[in-house]
N, C-alpha and C. Protein backbone atom coordinates (compact mmCIF):
# COMPACT_ATOMS: atom_id res chain seq x y z
N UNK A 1 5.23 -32.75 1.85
CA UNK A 1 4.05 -31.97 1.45
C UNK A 1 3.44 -31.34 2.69
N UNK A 2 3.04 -30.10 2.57
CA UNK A 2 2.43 -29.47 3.71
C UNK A 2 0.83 -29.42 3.16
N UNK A 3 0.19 -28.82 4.59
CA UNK A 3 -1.04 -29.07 4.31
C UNK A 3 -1.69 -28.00 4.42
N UNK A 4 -2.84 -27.63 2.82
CA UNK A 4 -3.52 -26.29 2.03
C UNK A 4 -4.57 -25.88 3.10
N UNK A 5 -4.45 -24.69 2.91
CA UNK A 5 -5.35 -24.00 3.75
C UNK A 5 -6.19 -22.90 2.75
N UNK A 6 -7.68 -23.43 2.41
CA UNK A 6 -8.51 -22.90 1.57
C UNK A 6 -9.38 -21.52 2.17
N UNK A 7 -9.43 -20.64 2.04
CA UNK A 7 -10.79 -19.73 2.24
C UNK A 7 -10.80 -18.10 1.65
N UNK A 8 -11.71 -17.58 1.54
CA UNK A 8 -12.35 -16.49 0.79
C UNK A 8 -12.13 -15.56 1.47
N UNK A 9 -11.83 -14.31 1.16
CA UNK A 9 -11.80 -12.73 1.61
C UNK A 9 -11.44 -11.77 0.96
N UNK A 10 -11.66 -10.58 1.18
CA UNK A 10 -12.09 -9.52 0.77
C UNK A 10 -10.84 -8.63 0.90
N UNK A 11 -9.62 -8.20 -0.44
CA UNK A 11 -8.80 -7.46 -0.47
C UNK A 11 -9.43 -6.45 -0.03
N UNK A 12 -8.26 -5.99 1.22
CA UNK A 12 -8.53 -4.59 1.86
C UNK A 12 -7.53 -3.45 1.09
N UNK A 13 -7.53 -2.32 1.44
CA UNK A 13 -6.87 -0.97 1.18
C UNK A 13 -6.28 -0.74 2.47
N UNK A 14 -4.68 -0.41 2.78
CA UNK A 14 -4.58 -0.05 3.96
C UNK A 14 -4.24 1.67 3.43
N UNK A 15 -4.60 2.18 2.32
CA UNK A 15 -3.52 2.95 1.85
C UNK A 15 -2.40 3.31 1.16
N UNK A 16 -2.68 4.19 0.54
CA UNK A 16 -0.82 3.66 0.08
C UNK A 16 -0.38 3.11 -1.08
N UNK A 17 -1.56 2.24 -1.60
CA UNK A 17 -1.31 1.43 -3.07
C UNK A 17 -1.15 0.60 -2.35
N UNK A 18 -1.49 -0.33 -1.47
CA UNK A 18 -0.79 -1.56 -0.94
C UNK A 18 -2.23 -2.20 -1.60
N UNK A 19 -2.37 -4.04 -1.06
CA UNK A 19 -3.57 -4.56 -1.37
C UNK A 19 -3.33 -5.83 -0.36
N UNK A 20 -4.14 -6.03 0.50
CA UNK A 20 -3.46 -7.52 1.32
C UNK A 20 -4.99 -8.42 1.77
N UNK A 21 -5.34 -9.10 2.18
CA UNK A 21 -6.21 -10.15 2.45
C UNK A 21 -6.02 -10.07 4.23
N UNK A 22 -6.68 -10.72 5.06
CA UNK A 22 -6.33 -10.61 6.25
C UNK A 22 -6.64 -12.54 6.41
N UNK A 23 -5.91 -13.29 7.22
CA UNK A 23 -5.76 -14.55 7.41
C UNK A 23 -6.94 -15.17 8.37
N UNK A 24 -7.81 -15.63 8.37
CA UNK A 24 -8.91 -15.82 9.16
C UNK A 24 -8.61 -16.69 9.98
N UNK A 25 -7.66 -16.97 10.71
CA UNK A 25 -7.20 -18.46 11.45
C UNK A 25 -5.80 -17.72 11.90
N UNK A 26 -5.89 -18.50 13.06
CA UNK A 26 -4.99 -18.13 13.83
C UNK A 26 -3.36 -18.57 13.51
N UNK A 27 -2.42 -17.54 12.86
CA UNK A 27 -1.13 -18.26 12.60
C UNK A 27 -0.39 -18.74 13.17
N UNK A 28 -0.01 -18.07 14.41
CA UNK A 28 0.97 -18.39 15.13
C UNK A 28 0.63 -20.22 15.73
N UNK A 29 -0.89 -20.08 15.97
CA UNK A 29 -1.18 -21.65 16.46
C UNK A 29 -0.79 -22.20 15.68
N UNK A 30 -1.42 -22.56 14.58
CA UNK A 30 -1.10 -23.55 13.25
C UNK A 30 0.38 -23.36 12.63
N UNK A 31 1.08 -22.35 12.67
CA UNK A 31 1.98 -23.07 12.07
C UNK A 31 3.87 -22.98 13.15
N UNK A 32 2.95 -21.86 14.30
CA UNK A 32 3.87 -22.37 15.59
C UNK A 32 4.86 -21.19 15.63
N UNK A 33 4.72 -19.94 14.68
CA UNK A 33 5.59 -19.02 14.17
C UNK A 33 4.84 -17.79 14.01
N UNK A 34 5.65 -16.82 14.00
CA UNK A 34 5.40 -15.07 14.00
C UNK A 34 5.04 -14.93 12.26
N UNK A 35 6.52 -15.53 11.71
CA UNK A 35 6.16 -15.31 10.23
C UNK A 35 6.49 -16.14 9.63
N UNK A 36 5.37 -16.65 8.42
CA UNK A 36 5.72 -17.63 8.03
C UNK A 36 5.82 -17.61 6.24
N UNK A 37 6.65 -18.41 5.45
CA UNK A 37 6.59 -18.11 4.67
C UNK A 37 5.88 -19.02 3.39
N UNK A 38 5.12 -18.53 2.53
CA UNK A 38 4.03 -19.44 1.55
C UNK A 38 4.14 -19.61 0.48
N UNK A 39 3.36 -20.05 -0.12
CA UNK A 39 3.24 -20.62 -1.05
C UNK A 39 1.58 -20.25 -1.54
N UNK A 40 0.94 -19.43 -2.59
CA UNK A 40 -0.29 -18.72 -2.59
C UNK A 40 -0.89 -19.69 -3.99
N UNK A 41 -2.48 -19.52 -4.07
CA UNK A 41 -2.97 -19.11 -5.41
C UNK A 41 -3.80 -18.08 -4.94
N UNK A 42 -3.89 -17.42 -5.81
CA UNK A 42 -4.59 -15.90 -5.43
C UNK A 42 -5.93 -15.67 -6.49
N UNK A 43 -7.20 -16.79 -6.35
CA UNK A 43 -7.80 -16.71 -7.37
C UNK A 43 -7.24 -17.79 -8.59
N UNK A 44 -6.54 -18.66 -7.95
CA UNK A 44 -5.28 -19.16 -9.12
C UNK A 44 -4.61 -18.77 -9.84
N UNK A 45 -3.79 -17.49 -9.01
CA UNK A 45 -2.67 -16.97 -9.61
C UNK A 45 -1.55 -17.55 -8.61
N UNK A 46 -0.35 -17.83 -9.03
CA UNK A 46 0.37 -18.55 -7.92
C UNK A 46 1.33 -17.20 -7.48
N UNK A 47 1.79 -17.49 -6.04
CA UNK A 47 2.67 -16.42 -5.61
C UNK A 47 3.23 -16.77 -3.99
N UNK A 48 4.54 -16.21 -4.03
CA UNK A 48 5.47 -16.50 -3.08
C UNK A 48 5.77 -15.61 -2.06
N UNK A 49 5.10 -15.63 -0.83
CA UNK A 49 5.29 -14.65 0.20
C UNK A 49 5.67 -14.76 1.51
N UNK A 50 5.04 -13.90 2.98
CA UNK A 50 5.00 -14.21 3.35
C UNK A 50 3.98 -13.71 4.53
N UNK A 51 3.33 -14.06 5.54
CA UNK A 51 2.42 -13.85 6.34
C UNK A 51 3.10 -13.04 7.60
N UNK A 52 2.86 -12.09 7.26
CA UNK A 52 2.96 -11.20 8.60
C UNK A 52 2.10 -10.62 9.64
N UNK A 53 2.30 -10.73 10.33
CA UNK A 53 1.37 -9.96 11.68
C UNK A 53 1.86 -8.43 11.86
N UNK A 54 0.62 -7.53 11.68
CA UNK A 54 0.41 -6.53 11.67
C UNK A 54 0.39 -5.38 13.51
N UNK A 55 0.65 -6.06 14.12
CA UNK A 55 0.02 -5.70 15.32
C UNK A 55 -1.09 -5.77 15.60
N UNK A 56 -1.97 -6.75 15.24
CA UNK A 56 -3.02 -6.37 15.02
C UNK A 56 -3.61 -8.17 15.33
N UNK A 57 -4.62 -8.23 16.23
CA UNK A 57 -5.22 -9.88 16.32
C UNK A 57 -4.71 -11.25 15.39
N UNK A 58 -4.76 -10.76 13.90
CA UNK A 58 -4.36 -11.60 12.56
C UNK A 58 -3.06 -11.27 12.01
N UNK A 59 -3.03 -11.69 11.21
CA UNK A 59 -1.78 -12.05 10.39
C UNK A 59 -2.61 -11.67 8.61
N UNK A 60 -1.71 -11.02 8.06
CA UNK A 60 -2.28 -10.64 6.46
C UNK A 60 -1.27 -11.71 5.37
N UNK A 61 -1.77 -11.61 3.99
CA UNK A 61 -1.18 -11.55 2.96
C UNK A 61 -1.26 -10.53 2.06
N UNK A 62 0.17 -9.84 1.74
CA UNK A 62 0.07 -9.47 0.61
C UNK A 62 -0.78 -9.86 -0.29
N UNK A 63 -1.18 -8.64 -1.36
CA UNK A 63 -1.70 -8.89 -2.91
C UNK A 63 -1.34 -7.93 -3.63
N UNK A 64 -0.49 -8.38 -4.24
CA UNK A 64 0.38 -7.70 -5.41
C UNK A 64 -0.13 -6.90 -6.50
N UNK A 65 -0.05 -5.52 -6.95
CA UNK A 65 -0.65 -4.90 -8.05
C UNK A 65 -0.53 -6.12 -9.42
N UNK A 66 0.16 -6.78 -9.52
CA UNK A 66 0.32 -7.32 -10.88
C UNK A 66 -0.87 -8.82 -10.71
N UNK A 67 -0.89 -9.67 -9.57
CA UNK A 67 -1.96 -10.32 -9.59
C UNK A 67 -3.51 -9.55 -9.33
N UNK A 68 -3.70 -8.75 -9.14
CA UNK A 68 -4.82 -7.82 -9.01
C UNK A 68 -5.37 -7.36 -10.23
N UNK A 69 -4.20 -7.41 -10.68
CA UNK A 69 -4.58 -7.20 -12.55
C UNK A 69 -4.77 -8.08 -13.62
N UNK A 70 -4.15 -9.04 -13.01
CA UNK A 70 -4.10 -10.49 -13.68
C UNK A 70 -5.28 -10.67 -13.31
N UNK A 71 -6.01 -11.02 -11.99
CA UNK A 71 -7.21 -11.76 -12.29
C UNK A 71 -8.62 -10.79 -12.22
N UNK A 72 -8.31 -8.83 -12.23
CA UNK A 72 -9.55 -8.45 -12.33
C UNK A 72 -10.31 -8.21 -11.10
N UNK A 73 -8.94 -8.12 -10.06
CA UNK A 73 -10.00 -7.56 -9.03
C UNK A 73 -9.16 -6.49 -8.08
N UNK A 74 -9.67 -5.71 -7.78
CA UNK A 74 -9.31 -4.42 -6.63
C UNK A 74 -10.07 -4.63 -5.21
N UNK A 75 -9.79 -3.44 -4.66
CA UNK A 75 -10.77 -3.46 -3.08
C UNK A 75 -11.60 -4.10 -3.23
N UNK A 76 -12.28 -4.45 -2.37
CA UNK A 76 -13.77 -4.70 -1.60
C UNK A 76 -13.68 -5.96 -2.56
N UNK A 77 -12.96 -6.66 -3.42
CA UNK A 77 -13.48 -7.82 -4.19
C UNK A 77 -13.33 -8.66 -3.40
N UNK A 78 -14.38 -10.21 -3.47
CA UNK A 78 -13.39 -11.18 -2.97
C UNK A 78 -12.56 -12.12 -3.44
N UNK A 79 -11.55 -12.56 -3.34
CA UNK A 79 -10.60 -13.78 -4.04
C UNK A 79 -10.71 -15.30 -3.28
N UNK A 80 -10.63 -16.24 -3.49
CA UNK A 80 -10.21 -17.38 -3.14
C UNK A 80 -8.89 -17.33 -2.83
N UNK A 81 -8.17 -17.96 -1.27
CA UNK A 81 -6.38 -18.14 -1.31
C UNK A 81 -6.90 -19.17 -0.97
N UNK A 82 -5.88 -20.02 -1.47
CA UNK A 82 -5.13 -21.55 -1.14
C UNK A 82 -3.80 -20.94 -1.23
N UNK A 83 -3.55 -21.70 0.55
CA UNK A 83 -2.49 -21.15 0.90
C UNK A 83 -1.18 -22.44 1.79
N UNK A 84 -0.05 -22.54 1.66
CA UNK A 84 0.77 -23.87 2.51
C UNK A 84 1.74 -23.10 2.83
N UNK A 85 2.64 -23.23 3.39
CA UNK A 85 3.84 -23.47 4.05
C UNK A 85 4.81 -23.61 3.06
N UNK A 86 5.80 -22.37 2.82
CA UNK A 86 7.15 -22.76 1.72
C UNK A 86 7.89 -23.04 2.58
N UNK A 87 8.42 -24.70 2.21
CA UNK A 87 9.32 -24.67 3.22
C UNK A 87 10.96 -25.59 1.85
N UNK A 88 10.50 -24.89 0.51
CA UNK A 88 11.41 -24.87 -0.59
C UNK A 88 12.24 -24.06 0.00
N UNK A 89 13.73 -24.43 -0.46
CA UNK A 89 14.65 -23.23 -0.61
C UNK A 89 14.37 -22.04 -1.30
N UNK A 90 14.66 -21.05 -1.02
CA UNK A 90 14.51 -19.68 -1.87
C UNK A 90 15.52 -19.12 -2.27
N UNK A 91 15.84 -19.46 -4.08
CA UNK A 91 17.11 -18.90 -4.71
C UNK A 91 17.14 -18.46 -5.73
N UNK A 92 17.40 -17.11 -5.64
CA UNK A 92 17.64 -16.04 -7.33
C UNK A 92 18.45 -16.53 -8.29
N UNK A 93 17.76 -17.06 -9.56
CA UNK A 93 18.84 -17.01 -10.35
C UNK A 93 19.67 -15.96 -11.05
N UNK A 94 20.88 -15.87 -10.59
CA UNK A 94 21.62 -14.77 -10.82
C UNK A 94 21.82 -14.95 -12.41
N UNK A 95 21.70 -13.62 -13.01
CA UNK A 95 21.94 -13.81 -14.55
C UNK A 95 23.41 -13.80 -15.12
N UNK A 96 23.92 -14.40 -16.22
CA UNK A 96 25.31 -14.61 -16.42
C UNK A 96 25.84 -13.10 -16.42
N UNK A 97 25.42 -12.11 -16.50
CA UNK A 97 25.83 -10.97 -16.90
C UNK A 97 26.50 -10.56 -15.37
N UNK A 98 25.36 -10.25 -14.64
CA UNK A 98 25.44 -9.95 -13.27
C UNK A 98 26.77 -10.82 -12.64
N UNK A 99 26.65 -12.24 -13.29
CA UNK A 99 27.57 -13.15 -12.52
C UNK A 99 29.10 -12.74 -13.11
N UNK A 100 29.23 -12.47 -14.33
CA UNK A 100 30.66 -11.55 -14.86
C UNK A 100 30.98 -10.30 -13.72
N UNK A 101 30.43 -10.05 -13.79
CA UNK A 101 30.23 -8.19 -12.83
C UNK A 101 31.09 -8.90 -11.60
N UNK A 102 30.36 -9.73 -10.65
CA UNK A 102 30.62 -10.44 -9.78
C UNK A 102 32.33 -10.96 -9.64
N UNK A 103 32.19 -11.47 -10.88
CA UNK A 103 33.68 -11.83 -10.75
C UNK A 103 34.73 -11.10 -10.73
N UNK A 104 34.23 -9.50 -11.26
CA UNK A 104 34.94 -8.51 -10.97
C UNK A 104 34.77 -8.03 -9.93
N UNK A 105 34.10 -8.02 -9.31
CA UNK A 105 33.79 -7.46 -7.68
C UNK A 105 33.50 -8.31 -6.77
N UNK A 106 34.67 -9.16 -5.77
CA UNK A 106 34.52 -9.88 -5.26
C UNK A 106 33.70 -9.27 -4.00
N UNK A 107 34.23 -7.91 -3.70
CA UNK A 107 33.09 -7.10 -2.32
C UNK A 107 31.47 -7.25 -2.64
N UNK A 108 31.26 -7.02 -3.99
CA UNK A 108 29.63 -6.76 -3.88
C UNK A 108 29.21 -8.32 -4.17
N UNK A 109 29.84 -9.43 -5.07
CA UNK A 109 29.36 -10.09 -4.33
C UNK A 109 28.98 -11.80 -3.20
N UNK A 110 30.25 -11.23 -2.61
CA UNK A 110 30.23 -11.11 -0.95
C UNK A 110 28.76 -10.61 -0.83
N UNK A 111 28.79 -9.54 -0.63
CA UNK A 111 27.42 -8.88 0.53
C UNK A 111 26.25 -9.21 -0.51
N UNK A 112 25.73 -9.44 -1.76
CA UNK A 112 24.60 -9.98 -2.36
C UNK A 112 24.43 -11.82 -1.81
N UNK A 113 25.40 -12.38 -1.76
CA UNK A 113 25.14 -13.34 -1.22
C UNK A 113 24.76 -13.62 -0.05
N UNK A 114 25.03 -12.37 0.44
CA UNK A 114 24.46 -12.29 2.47
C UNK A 114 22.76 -11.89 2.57
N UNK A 115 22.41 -11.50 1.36
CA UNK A 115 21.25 -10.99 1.48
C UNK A 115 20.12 -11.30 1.37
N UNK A 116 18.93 -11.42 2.05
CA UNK A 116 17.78 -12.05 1.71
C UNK A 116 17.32 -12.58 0.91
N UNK A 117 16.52 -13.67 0.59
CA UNK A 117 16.22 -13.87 -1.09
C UNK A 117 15.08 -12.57 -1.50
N UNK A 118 14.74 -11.96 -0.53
CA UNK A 118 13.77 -10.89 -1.59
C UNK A 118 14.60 -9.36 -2.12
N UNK A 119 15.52 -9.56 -0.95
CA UNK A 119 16.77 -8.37 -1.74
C UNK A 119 17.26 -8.90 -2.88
N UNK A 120 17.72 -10.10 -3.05
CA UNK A 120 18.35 -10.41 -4.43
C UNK A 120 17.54 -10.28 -5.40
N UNK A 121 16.46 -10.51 -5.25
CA UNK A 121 15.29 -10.65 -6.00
C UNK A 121 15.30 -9.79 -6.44
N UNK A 122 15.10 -8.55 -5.63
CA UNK A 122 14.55 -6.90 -6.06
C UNK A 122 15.97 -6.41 -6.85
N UNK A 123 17.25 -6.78 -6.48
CA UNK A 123 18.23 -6.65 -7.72
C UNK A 123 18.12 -7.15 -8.93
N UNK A 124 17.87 -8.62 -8.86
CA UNK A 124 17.90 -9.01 -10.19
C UNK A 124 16.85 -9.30 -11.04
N UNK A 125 15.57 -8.31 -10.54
CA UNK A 125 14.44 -8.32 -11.31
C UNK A 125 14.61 -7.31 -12.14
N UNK A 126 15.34 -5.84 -11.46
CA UNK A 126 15.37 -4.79 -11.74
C UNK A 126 16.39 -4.74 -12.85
N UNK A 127 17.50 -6.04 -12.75
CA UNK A 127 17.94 -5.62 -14.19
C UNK A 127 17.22 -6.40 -15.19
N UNK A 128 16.73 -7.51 -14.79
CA UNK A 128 15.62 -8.23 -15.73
C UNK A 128 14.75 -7.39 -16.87
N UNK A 129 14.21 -6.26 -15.84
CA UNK A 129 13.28 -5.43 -16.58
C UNK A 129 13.25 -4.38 -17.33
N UNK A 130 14.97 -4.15 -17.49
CA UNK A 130 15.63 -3.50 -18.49
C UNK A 130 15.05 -4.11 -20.04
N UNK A 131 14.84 -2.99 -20.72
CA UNK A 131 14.11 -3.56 -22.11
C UNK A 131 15.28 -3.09 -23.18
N UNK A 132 16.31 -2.62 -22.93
CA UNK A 132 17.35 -1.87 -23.82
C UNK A 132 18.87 -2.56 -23.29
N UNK A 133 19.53 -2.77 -24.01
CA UNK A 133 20.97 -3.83 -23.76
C UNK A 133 22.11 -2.91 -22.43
N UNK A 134 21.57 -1.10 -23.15
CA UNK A 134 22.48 -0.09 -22.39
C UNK A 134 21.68 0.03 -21.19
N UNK A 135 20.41 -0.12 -21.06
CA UNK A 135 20.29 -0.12 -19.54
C UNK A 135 20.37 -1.45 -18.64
N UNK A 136 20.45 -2.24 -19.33
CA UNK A 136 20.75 -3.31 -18.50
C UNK A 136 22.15 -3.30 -18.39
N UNK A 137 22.91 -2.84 -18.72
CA UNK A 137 24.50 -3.29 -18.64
C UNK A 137 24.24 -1.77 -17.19
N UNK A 138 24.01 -0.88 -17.64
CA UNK A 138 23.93 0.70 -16.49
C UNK A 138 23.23 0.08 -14.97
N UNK A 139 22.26 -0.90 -15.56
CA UNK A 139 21.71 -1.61 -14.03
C UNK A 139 22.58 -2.14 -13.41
N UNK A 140 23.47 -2.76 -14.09
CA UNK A 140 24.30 -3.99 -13.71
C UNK A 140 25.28 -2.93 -12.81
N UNK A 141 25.83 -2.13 -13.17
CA UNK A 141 26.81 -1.18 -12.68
C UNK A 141 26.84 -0.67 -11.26
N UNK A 142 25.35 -0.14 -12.10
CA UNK A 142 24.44 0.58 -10.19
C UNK A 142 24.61 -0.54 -9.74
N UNK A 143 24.13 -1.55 -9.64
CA UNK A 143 24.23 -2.84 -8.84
C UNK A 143 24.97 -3.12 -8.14
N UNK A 144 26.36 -3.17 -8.68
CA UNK A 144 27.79 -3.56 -8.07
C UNK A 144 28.20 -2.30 -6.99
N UNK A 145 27.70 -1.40 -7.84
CA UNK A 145 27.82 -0.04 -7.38
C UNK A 145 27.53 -0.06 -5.80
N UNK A 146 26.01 -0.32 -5.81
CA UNK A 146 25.02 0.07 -4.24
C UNK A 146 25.57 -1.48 -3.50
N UNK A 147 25.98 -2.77 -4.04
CA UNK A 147 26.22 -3.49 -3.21
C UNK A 147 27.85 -3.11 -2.50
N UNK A 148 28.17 -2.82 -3.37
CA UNK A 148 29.67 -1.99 -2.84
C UNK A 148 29.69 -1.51 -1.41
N UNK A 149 28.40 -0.58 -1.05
CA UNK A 149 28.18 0.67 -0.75
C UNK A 149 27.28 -0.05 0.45
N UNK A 150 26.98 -1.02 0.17
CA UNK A 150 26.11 -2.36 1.18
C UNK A 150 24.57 -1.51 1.30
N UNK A 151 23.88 -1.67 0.25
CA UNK A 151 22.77 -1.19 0.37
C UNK A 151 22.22 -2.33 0.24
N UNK A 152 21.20 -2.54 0.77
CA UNK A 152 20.47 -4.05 0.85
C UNK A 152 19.15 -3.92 0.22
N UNK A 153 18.68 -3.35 -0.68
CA UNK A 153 17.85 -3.53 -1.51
C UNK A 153 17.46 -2.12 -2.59
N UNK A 154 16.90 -2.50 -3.65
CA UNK A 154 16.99 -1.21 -4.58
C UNK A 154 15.42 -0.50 -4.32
């Protein structure tokens, strides 16, 4: 078990559509690292990221359009984070469909297995969110397709 780190701030705007929090405590001291990766509630929404340093004195978190909507708040609001240390494995479950594809394409995937868990992610959300049988099978394709082609994220 790692140990929660509670406090309040004020989603900023950098631009852009982005939404992030800024870390009030020093990261690199506490957890001995540039970037680290977490474990969130965002207002008690839970979420999996990671803390980056901006160039900038602090270190931010992301805040995701979809928890922003979930709990009702934009700019200038403030949220509660409770925040720890993921120090879980991080693994996509690949869907059986995708995993057929696979077995036909031992190249693409080869190189999906080389790839970050947030690249896999961003593949296999994207066929997730297919709402029609023909675009999810057309996702699946592109898929094999761009990993072919070693594109590392969609």
């Amino acid at each position: 078990m790692t140990e929660k780190y509670t406090f309040r701030a004020m989603i900023e705007d950098p631009g852009g559509g982005g939404a992030f929090v800024r870390i009030p405590f020093d990261v690199e001291e506490v957890f001995g690292k540039k970037r680290v990766k977490i474990k969130a509630l965002i207002d008690g929404e839970p979420y999996r990221g990671t803390l980056v340093g901006m160039g900038e004195p602090w270190h931010i978190l992301i805040v995701i359009k979809a928890i922003r909507t979930k709990i009702g708040k934009t700019f200038g609001d403030e949220v509660e984070v409770v925040l720890e240390e993921d120090i879980e494995p991080r693994v996509v479950e690949v869907p059986s469909d995708l995993k057929v594809a696979f077995a036909e394409s031992p190249q693409a995937k080869s190189f999906f297995s080389k790839l970050s868990y947030i690249h896999q992610r961003e593949y296999v959300n994207w066929i997730n969110k297919a709402k029609r049988a023909e675009t999810r099978q057309r996702r699946i394709a592109k898929t094999i397709e761009m990993l072919i082609e070693g594109v590392k994220g969609r």
